[in-house]
N, C-alpha and C. Protein backbone atom coordinates (compact mmCIF):
# COMPACT_ATOMS: atom_id res chain seq x y z
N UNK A 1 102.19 111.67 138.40
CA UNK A 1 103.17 110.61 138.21
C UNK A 1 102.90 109.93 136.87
N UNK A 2 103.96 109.87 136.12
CA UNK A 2 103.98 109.18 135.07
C UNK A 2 104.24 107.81 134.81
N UNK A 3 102.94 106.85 133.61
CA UNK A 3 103.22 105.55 133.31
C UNK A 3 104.62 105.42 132.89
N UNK A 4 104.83 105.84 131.61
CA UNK A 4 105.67 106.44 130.70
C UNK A 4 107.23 106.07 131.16
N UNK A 5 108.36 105.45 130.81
CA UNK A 5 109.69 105.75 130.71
C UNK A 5 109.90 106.58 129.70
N UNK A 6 111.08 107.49 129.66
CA UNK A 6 111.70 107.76 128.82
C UNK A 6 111.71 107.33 127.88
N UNK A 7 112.68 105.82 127.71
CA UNK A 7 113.04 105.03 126.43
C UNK A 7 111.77 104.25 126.10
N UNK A 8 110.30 104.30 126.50
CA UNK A 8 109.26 104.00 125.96
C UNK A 8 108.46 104.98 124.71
N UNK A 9 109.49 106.25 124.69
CA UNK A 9 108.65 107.43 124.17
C UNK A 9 109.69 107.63 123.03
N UNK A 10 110.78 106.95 122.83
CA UNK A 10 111.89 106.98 121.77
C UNK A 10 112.09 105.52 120.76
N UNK A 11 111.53 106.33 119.42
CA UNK A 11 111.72 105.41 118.31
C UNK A 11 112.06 105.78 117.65
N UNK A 12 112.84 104.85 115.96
CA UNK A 12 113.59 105.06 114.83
C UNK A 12 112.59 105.93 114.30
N UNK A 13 112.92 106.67 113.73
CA UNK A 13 111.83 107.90 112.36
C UNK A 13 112.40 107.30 111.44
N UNK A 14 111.87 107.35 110.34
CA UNK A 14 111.39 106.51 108.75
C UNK A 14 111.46 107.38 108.22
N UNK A 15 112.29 107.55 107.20
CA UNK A 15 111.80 109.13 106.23
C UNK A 15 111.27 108.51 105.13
N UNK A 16 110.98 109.79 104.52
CA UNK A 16 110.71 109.73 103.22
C UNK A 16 111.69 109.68 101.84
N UNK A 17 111.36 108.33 100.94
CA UNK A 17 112.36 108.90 100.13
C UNK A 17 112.00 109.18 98.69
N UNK A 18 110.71 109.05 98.55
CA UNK A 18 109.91 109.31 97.25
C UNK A 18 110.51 110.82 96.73
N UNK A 19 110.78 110.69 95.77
CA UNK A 19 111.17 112.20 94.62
C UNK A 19 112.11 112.18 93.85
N UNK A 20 112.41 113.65 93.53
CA UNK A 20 113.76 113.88 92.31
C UNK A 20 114.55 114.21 93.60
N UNK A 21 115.47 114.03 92.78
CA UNK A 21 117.01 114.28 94.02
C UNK A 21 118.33 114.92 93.08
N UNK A 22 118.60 115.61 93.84
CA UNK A 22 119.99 116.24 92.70
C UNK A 22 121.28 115.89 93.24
N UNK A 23 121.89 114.79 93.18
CA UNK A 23 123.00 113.91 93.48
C UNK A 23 124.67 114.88 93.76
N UNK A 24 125.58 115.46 94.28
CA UNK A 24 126.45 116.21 94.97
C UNK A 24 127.43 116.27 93.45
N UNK A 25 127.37 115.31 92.25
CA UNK A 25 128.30 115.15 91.30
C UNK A 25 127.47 115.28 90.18
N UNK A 26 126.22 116.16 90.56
CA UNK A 26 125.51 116.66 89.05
C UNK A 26 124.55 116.44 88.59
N UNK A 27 124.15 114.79 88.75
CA UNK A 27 122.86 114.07 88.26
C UNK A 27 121.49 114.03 89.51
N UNK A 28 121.07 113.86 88.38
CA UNK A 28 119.68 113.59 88.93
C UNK A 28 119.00 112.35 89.13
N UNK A 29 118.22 112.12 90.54
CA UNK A 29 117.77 110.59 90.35
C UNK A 29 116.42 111.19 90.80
N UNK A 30 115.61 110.04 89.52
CA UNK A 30 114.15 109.47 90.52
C UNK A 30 113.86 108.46 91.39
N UNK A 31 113.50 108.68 92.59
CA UNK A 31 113.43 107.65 93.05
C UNK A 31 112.18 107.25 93.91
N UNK A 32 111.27 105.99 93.64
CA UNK A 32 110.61 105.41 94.58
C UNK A 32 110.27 104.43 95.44
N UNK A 33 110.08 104.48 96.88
CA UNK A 33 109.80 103.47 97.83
C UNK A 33 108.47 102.48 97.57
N UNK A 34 108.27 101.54 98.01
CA UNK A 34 106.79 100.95 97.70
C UNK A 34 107.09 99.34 98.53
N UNK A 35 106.71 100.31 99.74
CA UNK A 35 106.73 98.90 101.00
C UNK A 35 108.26 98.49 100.90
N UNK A 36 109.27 99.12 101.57
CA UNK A 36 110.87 98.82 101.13
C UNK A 36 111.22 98.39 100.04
N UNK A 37 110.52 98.09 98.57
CA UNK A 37 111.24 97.89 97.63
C UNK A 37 111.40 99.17 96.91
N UNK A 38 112.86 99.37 96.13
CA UNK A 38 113.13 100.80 96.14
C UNK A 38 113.59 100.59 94.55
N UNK A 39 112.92 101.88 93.41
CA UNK A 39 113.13 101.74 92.44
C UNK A 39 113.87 103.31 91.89
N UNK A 40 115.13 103.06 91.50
CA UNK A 40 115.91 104.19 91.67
C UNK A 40 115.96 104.72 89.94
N UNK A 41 116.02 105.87 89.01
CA UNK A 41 116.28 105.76 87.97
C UNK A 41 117.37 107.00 87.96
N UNK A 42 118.59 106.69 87.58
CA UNK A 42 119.67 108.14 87.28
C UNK A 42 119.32 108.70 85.70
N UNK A 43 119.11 110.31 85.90
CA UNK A 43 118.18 110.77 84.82
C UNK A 43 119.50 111.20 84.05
N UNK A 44 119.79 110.92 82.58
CA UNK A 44 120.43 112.16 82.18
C UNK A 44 119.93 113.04 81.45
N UNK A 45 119.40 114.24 81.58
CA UNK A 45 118.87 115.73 81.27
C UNK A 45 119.11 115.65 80.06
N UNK A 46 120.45 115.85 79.16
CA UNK A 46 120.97 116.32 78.75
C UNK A 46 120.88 115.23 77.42
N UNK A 47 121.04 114.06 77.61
CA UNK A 47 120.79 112.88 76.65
C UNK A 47 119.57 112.08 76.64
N UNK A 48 118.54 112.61 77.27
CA UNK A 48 117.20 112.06 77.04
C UNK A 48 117.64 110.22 77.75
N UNK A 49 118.48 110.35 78.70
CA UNK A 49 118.15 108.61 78.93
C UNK A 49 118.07 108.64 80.52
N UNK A 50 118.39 107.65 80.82
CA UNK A 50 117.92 106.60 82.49
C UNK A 50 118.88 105.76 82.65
N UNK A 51 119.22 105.70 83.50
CA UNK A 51 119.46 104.12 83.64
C UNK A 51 119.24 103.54 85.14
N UNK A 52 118.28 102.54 85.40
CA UNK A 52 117.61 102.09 86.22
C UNK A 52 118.63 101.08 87.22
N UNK A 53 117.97 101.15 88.74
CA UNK A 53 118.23 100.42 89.61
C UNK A 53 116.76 99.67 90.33
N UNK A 54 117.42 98.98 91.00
CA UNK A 54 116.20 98.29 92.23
C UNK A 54 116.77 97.54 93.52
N UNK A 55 116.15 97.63 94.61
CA UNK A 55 117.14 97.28 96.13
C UNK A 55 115.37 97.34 96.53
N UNK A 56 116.36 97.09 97.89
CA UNK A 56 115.94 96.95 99.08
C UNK A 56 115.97 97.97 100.19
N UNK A 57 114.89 98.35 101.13
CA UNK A 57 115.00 99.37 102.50
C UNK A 57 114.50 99.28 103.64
N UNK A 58 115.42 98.96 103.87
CA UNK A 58 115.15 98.14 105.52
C UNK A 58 115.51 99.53 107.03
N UNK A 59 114.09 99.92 107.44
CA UNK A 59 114.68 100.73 108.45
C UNK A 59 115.18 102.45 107.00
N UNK A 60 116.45 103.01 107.60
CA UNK A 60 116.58 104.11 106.40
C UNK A 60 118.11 103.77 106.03
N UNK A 61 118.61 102.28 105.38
CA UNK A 61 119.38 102.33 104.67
C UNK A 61 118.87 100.95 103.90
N UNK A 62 119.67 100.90 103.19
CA UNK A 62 119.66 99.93 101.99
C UNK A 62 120.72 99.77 100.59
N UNK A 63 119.93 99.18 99.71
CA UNK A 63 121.20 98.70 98.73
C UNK A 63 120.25 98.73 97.60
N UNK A 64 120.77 99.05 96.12
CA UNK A 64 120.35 98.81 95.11
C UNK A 64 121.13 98.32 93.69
N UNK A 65 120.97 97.96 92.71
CA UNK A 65 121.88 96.77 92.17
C UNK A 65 121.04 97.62 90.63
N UNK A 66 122.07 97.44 89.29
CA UNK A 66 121.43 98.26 88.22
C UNK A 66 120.16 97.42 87.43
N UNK A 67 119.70 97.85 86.76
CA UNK A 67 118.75 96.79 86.31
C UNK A 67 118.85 95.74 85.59
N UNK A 68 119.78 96.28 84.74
CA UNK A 68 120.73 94.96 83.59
C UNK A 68 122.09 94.48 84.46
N UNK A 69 122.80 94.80 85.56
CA UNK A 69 123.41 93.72 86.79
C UNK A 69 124.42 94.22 86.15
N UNK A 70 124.83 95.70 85.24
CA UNK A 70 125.88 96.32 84.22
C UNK A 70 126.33 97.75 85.49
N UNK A 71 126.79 97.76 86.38
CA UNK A 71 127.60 99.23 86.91
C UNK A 71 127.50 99.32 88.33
N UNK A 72 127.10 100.41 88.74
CA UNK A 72 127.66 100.43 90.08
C UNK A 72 126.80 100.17 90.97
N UNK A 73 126.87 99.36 92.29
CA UNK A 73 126.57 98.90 93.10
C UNK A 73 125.81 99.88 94.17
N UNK A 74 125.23 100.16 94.20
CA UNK A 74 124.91 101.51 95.52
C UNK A 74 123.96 101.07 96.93
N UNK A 75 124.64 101.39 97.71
CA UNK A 75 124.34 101.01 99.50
C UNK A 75 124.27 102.99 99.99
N UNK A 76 123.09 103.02 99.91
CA UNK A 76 122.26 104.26 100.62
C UNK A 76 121.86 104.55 102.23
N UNK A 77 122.12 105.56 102.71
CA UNK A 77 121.47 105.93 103.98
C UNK A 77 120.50 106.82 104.20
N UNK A 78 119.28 107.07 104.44
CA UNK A 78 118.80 108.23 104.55
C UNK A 78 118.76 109.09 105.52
N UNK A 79 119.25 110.18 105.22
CA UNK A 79 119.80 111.27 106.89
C UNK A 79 118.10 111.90 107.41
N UNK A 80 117.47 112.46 106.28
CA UNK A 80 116.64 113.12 106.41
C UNK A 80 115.25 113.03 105.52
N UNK A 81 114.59 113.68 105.42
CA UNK A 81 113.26 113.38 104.45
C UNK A 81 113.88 113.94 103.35
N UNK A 82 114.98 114.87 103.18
CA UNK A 82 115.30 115.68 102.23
C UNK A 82 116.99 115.12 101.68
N UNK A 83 117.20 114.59 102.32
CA UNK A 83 119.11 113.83 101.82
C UNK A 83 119.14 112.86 102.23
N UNK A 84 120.13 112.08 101.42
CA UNK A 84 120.19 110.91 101.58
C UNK A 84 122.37 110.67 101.45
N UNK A 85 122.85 109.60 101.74
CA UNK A 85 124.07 109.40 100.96
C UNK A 85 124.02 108.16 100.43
N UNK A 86 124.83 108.29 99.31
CA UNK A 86 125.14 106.86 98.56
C UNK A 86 126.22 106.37 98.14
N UNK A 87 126.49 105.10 98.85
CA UNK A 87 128.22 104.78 98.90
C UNK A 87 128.40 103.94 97.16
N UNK A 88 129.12 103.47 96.79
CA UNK A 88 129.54 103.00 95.56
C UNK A 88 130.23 101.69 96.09
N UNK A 89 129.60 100.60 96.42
CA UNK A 89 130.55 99.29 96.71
C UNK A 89 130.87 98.55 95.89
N UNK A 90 130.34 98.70 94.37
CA UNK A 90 130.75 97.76 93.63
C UNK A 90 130.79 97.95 92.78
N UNK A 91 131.84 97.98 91.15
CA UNK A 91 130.76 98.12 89.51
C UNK A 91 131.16 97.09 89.13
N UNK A 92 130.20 96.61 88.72
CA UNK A 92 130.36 95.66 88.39
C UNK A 92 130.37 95.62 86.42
N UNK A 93 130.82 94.65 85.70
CA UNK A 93 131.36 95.00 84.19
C UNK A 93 131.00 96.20 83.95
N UNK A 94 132.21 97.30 84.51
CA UNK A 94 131.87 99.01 84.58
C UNK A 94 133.26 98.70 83.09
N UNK A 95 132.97 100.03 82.01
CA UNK A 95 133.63 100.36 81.64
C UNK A 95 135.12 101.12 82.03
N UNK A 96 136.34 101.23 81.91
CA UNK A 96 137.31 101.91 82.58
C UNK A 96 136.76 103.55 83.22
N UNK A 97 136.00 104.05 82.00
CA UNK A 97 135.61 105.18 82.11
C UNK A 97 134.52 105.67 82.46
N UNK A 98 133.60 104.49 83.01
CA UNK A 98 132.83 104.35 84.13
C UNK A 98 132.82 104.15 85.54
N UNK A 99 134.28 103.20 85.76
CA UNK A 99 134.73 102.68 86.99
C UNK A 99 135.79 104.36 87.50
N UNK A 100 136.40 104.90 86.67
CA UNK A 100 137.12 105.37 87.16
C UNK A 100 135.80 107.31 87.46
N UNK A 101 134.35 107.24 87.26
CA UNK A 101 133.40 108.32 87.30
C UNK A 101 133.42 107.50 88.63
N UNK A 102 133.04 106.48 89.38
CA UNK A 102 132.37 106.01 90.11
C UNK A 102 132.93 105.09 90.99
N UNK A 103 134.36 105.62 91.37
CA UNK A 103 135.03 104.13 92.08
C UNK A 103 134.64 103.55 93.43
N UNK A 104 134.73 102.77 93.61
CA UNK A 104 134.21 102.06 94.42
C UNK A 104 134.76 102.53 95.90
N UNK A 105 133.87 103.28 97.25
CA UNK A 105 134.17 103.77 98.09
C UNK A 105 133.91 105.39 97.87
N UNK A 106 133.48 105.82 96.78
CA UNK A 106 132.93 107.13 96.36
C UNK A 106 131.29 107.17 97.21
N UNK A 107 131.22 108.64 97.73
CA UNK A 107 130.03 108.99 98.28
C UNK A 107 129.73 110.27 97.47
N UNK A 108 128.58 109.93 97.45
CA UNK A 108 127.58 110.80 97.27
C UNK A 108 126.35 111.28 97.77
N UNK A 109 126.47 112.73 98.25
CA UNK A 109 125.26 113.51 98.90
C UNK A 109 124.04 113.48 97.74
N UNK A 110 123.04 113.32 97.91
CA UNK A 110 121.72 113.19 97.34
C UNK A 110 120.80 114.29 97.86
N UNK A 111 120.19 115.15 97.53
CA UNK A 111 119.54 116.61 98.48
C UNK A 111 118.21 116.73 97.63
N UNK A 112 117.17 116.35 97.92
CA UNK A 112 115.62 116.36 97.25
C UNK A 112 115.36 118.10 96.58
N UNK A 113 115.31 117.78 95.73
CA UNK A 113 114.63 118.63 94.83
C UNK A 113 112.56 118.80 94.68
N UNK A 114 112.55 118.05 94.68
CA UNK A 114 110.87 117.91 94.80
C UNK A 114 110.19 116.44 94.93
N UNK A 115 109.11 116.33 95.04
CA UNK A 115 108.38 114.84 95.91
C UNK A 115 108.35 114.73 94.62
């Protein structure tokens, strides 16, 4: 006979979200956790630059905001240790031709490339 319930033996799993990630629209992000504060950088390959975020991760979703408070807003879920999605709620002073790469209500699949 068992101490044990069922719903005593069922809890939330935490993934992992430390690594490179190859984003569903091309880019690449680095990204790291450190005690729920989450430091995101979108790489571009191709032009030698970054451009940085930082949020919050509470449980496996959260939010991150750009570093200069210049583009898009991103509210993340994590499905797995290996994907993640990332919604677009806001850009904020986005260029036309930034707002219209990234409009607001755009998702994006995120799929880990390496830790």
């Amino acid at each position: 006979c068992s101490l044990l319930q069922d719903d005593e033996l069922s809890r939330e799993i935490y993934y992992e979200v430390d690594g490179i990630f190859l984003a569903s629209d091309g880019n690449y992000f680095m990204i790291e956790d450190s005690a729920g504060l989450i430091t995101a950088h979108q790489l571009y390959l191709d032009k030698g630059e970054a451009d940085g975020y930082s949020g919050t991760r509470a449980g496996n979703s959260g939010s991150v905001t750009p570093f200069d408070d210049s583009g898009p807003y991103l509210n993340f879920q994590i499905l797995s240790n290996d994907e993640a999605k990332v919604t677009v709620v806001r850009c904020n002073l986005c260029s036309s031709e930034d707002e219209a790469k990234t409009p607001v209500g755009a998702t994006i699949t995120l799929s880990r490339v390496t830790d």
